[in-house]
C-alpha atoms as a PDB file:
ATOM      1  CA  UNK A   1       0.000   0.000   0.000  1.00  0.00           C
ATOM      2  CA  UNK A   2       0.878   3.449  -0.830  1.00  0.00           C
ATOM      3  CA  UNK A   3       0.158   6.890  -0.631  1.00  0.00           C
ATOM      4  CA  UNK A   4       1.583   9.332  -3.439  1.00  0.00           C
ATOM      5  CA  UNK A   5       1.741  13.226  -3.064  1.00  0.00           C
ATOM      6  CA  UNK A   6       1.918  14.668  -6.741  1.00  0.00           C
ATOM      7  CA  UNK A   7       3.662  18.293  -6.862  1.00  0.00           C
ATOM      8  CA  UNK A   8       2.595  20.257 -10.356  1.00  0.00           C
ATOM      9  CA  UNK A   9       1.685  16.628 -11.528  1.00  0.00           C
ATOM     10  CA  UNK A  10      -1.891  16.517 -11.286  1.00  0.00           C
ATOM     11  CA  UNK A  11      -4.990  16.886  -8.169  1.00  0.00           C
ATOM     12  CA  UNK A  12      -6.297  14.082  -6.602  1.00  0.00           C
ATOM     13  CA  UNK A  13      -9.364  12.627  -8.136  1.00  0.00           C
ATOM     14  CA  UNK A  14     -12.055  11.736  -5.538  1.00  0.00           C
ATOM     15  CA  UNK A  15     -11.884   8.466  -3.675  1.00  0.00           C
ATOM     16  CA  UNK A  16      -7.601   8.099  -4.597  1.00  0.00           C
ATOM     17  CA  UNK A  17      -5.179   7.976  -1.620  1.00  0.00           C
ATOM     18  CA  UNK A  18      -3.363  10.506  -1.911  1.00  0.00           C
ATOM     19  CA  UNK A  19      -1.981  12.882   0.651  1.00  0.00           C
ATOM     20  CA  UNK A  20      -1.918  16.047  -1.176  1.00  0.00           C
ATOM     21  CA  UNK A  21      -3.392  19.086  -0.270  1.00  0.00           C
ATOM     22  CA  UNK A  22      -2.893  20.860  -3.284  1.00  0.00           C
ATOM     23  CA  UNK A  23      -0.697  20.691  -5.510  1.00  0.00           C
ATOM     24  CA  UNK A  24       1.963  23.926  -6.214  1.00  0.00           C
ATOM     25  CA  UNK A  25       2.828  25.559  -9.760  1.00  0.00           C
ATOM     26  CA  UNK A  26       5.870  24.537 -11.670  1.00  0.00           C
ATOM     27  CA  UNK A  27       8.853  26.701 -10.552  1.00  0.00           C
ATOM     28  CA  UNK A  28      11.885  28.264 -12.464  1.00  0.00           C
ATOM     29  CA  UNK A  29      15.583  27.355 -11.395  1.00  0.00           C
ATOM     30  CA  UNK A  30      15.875  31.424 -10.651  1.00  0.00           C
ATOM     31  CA  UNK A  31      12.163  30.962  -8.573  1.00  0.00           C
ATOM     32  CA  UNK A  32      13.914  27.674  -6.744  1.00  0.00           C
ATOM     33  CA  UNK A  33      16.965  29.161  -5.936  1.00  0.00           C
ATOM     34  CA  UNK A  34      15.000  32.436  -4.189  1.00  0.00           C
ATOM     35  CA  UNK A  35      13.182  29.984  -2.376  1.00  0.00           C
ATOM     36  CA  UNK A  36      16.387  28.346  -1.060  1.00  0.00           C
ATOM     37  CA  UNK A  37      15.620  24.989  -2.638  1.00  0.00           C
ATOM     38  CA  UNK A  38      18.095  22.307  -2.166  1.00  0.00           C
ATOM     39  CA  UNK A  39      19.871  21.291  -5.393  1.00  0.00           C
ATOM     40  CA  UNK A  40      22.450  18.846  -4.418  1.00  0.00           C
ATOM     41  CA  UNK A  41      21.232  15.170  -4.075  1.00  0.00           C
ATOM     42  CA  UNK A  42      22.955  14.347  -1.137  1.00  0.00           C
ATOM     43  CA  UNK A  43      22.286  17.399   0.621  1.00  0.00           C
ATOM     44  CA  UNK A  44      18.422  17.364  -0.082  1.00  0.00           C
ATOM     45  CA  UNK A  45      18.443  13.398   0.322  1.00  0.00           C
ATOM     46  CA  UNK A  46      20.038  13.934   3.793  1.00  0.00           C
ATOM     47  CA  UNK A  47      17.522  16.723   4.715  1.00  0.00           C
ATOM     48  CA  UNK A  48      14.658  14.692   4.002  1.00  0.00           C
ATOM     49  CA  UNK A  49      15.491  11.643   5.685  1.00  0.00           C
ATOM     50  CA  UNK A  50      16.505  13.576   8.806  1.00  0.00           C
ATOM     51  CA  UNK A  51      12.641  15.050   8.693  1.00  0.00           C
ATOM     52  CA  UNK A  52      11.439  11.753   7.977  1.00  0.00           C
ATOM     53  CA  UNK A  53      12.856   9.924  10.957  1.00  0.00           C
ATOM     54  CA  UNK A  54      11.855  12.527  13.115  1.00  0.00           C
ATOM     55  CA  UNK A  55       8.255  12.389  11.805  1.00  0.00           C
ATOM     56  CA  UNK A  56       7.848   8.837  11.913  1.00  0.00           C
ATOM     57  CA  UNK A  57       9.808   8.419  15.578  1.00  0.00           C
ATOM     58  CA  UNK A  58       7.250  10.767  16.900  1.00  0.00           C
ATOM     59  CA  UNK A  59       4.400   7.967  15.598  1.00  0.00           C
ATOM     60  CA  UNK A  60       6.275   4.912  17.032  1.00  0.00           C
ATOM     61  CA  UNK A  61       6.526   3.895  13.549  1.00  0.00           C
ATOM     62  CA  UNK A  62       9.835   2.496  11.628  1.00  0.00           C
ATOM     63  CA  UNK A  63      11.359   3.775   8.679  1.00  0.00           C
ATOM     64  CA  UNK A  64      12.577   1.118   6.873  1.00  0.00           C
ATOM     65  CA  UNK A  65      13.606   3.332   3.593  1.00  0.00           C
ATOM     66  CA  UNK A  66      14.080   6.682   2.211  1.00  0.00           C
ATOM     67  CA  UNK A  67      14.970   7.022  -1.117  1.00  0.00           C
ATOM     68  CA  UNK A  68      15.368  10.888  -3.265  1.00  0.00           C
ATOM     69  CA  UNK A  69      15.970  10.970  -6.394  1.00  0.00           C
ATOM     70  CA  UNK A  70      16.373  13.949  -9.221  1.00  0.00           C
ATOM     71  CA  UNK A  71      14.276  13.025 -12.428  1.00  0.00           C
ATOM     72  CA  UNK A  72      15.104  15.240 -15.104  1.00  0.00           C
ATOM     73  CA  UNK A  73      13.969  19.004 -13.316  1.00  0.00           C
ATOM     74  CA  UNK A  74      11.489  17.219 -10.292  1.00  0.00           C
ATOM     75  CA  UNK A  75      11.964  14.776  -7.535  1.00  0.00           C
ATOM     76  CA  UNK A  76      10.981  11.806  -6.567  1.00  0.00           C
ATOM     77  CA  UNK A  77      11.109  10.629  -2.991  1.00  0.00           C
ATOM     78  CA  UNK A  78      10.121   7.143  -1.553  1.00  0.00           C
ATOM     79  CA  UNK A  79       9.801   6.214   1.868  1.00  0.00           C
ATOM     80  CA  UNK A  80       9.363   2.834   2.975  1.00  0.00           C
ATOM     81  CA  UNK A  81       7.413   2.424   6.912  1.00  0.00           C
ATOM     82  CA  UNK A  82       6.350  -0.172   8.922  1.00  0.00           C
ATOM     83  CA  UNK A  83       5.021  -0.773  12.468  1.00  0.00           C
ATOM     84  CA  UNK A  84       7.079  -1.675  14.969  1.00  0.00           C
ATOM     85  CA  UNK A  85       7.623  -5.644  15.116  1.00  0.00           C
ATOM     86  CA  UNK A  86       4.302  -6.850  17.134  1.00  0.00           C
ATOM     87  CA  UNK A  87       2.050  -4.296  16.217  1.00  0.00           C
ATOM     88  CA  UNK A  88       0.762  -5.964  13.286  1.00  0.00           C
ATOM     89  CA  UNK A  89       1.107  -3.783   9.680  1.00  0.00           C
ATOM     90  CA  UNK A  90       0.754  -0.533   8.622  1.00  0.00           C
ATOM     91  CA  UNK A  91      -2.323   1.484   7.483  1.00  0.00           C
ATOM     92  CA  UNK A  92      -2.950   3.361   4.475  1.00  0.00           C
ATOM     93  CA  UNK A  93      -4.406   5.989   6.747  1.00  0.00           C
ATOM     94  CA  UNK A  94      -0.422   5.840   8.822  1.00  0.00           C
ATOM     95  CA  UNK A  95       0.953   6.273   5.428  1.00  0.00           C
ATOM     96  CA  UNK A  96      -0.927   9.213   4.360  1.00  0.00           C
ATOM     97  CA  UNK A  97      -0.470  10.499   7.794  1.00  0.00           C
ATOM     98  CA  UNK A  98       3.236  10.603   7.140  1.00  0.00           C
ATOM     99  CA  UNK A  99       2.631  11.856   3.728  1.00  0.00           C
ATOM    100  CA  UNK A 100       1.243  15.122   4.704  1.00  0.00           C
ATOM    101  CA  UNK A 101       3.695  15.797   8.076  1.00  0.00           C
ATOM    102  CA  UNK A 102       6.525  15.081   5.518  1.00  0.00           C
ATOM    103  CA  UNK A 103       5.098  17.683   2.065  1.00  0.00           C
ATOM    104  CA  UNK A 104       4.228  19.936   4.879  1.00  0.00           C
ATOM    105  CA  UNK A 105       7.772  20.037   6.040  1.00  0.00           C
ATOM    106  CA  UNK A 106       9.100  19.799   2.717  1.00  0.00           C
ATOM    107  CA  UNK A 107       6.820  22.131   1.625  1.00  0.00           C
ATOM    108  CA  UNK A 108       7.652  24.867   4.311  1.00  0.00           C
ATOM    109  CA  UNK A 109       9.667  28.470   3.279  1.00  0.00           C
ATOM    110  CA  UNK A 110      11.938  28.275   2.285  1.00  0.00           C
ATOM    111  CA  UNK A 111      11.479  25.434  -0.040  1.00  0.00           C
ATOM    112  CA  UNK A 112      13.059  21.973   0.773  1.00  0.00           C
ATOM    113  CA  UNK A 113      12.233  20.971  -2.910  1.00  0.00           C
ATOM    114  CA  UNK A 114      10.477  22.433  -5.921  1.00  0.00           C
ATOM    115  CA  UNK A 115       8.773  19.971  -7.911  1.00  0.00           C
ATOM    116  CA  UNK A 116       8.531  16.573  -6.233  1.00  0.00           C
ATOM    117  CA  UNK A 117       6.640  13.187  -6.129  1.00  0.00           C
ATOM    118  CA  UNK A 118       5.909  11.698  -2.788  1.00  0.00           C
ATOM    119  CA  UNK A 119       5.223   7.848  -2.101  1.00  0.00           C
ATOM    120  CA  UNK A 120       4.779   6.603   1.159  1.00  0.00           C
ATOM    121  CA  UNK A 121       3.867   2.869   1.688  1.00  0.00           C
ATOM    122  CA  UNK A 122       4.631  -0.585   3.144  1.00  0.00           C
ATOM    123  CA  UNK A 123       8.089  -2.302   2.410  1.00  0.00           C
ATOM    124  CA  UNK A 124       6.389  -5.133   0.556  1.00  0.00           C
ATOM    125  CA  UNK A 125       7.153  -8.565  -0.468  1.00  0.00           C
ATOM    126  CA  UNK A 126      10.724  -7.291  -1.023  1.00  0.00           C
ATOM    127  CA  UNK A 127      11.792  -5.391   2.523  1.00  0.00           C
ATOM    128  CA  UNK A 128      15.224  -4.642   3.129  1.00  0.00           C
ATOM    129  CA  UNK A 129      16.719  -6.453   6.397  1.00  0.00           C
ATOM    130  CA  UNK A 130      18.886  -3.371   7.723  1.00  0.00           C
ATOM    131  CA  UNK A 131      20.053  -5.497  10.650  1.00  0.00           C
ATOM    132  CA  UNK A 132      19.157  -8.407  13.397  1.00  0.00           C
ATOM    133  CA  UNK A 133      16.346  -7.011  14.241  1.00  0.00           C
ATOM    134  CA  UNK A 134      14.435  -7.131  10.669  1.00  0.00           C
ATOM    135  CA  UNK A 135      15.764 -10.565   9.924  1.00  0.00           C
ATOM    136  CA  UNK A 136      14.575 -11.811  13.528  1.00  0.00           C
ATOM    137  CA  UNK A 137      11.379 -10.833  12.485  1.00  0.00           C
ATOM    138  CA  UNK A 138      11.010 -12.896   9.491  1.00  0.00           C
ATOM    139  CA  UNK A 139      12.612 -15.930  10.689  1.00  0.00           C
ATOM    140  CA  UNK A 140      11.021 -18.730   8.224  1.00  0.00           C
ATOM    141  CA  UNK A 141      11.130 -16.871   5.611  1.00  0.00           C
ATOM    142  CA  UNK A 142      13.543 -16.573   2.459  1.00  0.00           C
ATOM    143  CA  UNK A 143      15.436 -13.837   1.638  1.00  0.00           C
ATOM    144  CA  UNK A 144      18.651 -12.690  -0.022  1.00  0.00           C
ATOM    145  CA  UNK A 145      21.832 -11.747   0.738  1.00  0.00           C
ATOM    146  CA  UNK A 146      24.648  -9.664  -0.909  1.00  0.00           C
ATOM    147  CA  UNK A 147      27.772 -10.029   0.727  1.00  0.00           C
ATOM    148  CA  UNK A 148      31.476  -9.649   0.331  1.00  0.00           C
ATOM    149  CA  UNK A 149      34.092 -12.427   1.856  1.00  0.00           C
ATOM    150  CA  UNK A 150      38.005 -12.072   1.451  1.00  0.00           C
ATOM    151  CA  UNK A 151      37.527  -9.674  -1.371  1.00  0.00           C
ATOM    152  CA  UNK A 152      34.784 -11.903  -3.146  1.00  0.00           C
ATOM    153  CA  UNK A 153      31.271 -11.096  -3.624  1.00  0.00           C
ATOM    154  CA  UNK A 154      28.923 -13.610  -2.739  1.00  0.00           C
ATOM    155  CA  UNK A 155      24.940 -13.843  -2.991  1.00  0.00           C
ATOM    156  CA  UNK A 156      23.118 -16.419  -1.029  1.00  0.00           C
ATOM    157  CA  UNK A 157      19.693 -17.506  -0.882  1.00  0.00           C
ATOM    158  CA  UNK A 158      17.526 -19.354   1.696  1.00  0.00           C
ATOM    159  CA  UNK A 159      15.244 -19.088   4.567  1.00  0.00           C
ATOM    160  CA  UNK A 160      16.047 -17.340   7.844  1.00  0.00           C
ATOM    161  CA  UNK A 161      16.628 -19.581  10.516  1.00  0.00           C
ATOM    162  CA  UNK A 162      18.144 -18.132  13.267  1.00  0.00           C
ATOM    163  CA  UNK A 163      20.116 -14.599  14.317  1.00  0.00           C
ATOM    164  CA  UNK A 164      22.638 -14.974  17.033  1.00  0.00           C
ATOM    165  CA  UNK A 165      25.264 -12.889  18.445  1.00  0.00           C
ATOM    166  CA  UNK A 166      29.050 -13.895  18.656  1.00  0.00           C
ATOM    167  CA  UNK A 167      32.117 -12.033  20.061  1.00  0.00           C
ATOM    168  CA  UNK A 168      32.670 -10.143  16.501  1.00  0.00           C
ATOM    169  CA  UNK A 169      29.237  -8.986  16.033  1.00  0.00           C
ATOM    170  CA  UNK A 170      25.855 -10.551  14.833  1.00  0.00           C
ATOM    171  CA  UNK A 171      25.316 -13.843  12.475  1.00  0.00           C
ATOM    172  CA  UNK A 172      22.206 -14.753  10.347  1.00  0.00           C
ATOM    173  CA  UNK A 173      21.902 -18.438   9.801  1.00  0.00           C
ATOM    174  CA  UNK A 174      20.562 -19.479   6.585  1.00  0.00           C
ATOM    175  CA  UNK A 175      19.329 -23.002   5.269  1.00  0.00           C
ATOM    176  CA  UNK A 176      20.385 -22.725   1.479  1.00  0.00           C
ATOM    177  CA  UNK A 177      19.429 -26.678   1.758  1.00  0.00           C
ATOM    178  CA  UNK A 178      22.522 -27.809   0.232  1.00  0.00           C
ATOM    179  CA  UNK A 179      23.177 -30.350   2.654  1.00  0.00           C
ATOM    180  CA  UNK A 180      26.182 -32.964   2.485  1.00  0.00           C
ATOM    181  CA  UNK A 181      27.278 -34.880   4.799  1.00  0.00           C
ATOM    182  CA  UNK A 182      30.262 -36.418   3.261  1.00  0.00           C
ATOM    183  CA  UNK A 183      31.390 -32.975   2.171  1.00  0.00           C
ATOM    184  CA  UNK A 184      30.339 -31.476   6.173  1.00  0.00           C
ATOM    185  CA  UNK A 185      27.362 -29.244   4.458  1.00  0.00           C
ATOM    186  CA  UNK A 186      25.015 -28.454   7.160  1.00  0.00           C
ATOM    187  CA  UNK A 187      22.634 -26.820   4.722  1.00  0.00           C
ATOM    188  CA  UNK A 188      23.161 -24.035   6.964  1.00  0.00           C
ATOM    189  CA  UNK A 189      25.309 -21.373   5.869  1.00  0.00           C
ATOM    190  CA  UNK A 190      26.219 -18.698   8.663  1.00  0.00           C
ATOM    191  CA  UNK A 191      26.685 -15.189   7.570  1.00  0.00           C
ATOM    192  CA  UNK A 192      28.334 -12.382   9.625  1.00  0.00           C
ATOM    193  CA  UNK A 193      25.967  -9.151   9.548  1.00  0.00           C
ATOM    194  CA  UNK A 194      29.363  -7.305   8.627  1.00  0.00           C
ATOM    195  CA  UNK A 195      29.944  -8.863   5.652  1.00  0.00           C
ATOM    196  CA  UNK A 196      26.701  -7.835   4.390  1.00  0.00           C
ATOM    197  CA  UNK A 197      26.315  -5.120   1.427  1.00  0.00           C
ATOM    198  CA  UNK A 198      22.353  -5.428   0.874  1.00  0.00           C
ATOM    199  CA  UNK A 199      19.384  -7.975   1.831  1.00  0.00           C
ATOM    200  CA  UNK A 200      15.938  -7.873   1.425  1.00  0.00           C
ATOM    201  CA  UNK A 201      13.644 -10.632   2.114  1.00  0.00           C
ATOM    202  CA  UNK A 202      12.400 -13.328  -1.033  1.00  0.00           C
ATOM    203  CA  UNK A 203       9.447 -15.013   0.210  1.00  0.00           C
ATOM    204  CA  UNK A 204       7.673 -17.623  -1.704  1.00  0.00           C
ATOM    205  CA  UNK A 205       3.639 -17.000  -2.484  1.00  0.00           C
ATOM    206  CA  UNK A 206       2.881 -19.410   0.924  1.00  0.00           C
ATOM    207  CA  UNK A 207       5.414 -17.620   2.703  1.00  0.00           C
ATOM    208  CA  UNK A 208       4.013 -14.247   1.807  1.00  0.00           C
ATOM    209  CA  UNK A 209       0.546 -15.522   3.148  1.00  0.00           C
ATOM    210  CA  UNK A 210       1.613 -16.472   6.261  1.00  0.00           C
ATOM    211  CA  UNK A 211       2.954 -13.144   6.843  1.00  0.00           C
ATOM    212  CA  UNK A 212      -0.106 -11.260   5.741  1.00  0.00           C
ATOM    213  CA  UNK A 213      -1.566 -13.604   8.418  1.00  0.00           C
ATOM    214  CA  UNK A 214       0.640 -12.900  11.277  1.00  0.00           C
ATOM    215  CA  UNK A 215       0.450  -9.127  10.963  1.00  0.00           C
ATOM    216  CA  UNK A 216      -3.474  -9.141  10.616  1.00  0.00           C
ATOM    217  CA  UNK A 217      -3.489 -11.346  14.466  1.00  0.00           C
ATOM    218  CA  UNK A 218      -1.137  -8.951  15.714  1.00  0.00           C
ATOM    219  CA  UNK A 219      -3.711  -5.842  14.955  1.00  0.00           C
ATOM    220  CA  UNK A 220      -6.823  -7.250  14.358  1.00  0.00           C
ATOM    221  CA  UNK A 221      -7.690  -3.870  12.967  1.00  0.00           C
ATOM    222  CA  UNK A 222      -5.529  -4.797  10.214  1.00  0.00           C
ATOM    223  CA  UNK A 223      -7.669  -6.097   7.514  1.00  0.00           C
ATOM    224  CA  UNK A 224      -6.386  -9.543   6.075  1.00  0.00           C
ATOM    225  CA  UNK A 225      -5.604  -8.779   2.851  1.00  0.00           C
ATOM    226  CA  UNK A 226      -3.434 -11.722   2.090  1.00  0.00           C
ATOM    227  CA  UNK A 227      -5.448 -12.967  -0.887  1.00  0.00           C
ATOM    228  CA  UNK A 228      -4.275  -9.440  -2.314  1.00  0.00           C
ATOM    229  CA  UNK A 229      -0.745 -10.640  -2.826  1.00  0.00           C
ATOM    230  CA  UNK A 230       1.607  -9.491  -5.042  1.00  0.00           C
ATOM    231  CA  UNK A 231       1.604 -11.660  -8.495  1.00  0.00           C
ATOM    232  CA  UNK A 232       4.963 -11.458  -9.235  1.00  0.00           C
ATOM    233  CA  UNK A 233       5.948 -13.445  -6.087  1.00  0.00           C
ATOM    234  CA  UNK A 234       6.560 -17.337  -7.851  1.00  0.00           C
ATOM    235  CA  UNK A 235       4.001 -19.875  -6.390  1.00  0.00           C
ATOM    236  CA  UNK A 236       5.403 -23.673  -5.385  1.00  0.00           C
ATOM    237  CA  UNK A 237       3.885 -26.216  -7.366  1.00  0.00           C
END
């Protein structure tokens, strides 16, 4: 789920989430620069994501991404955000909610941005793991990992199995099921946290399900939605 907040794109037609209050006119460079726009990518990226924490800290939510990105003269920002682990998923209403706090801050003189596209929504079938924590919470379910080891990079596949914590810092365990026992395979492969580059979770359809499960028993107010599943995640035959 998502919310979008168009900037001189277009108004919101009735019924759509969106979290725009109305959208601004176009502005010139000369217009942006009065306005004390940010133009570097970094320096607006950081800006944003700074406002964004504090915004979704203040609602005991997590923010699980923040992405800004120039697209030819406009912007388009992303932010990934979640409930806390236990407290089942999160809203559309929580994501327009941040929506608005966030154009509102953005949107305050002098300028943050000129022209921008806002999307707030759920991490999806595809979350990034950021650290123990995240991967704790899906243990059970598949996900993939980019990592580098004596110089090499390395991707891995498999279901979460365990996180535990060792005298040089955290280690997923991961059952990539190649098992061999003349060959000492485990099946388990174990994967220091700071050897990590990226991971983000994989689940399979039945997987996905089970999730949508657990986070509508965690809120009840959470409506079930589970037979709204992504398509693109591959069903076992």
């Amino acid at each position: 789920m998502s919310t979008k907040h168009p900037h001189a794109a277009r108004k919101s037609r009735p019924g759509e989430a969106a979290a725009s209050a109305k959208p601004v006119g176009r502005k010139t460079a000369p217009e942006v620069a009065q306005q004390g726009t940010v133009h570097d990518p970094l320096e607006a990226a950081a800006a944003i994501a700074r406002a964004a924490a504090a915004i979704t800290v203040v609602r005991e939510l997590d923010l699980v991404g923040c992405t800004v990105k120039p697209v030819g003269a406009d912007w388009h920002i992303e932010l990934l955000v979640d409930r806390m682990p236990g407290r089942g998923g999160i809203t559309l209403d929580e994501c327009a909610e941040v929506s608005r706090a966030l154009s509102a801050q953005i949107d305050a003189p002098p300028a943050l941005l000129g022209n921008y596209e806002l999307d707030v929504g759920s991490p999806g079938s595809e979350r990034p793991l950021r650290h123990g924590a995240d991967m704790a919470r899906f243990i059970g379910t598949n996900a993939k990992f980019a990592l580098v080891v004596d110089g090499e990079r390395e991707t891995v596949i498999g279901e979460i199995a365990a996180i535990s914590a060792t005298a040089s810092g955290e280690v997923v365990h991961v059952r990539t099921g190649k098992a061999n026992a003349k060959k000492g395979l485990t099946g388990v492969r174990e994967i220091a946290l700071s050897t990590l580059t990226a991971a983000h979770l994989a689940p399979t359809f039945e997987q996905w399900l089970a999730i949508g499960k657990r986070l509508a028993a965690e809120c009840p107010v959470v409506q079930d939605d589970s037979d709204l599943i992504d398509t693109d995640i591959p069903q076992q035959s």
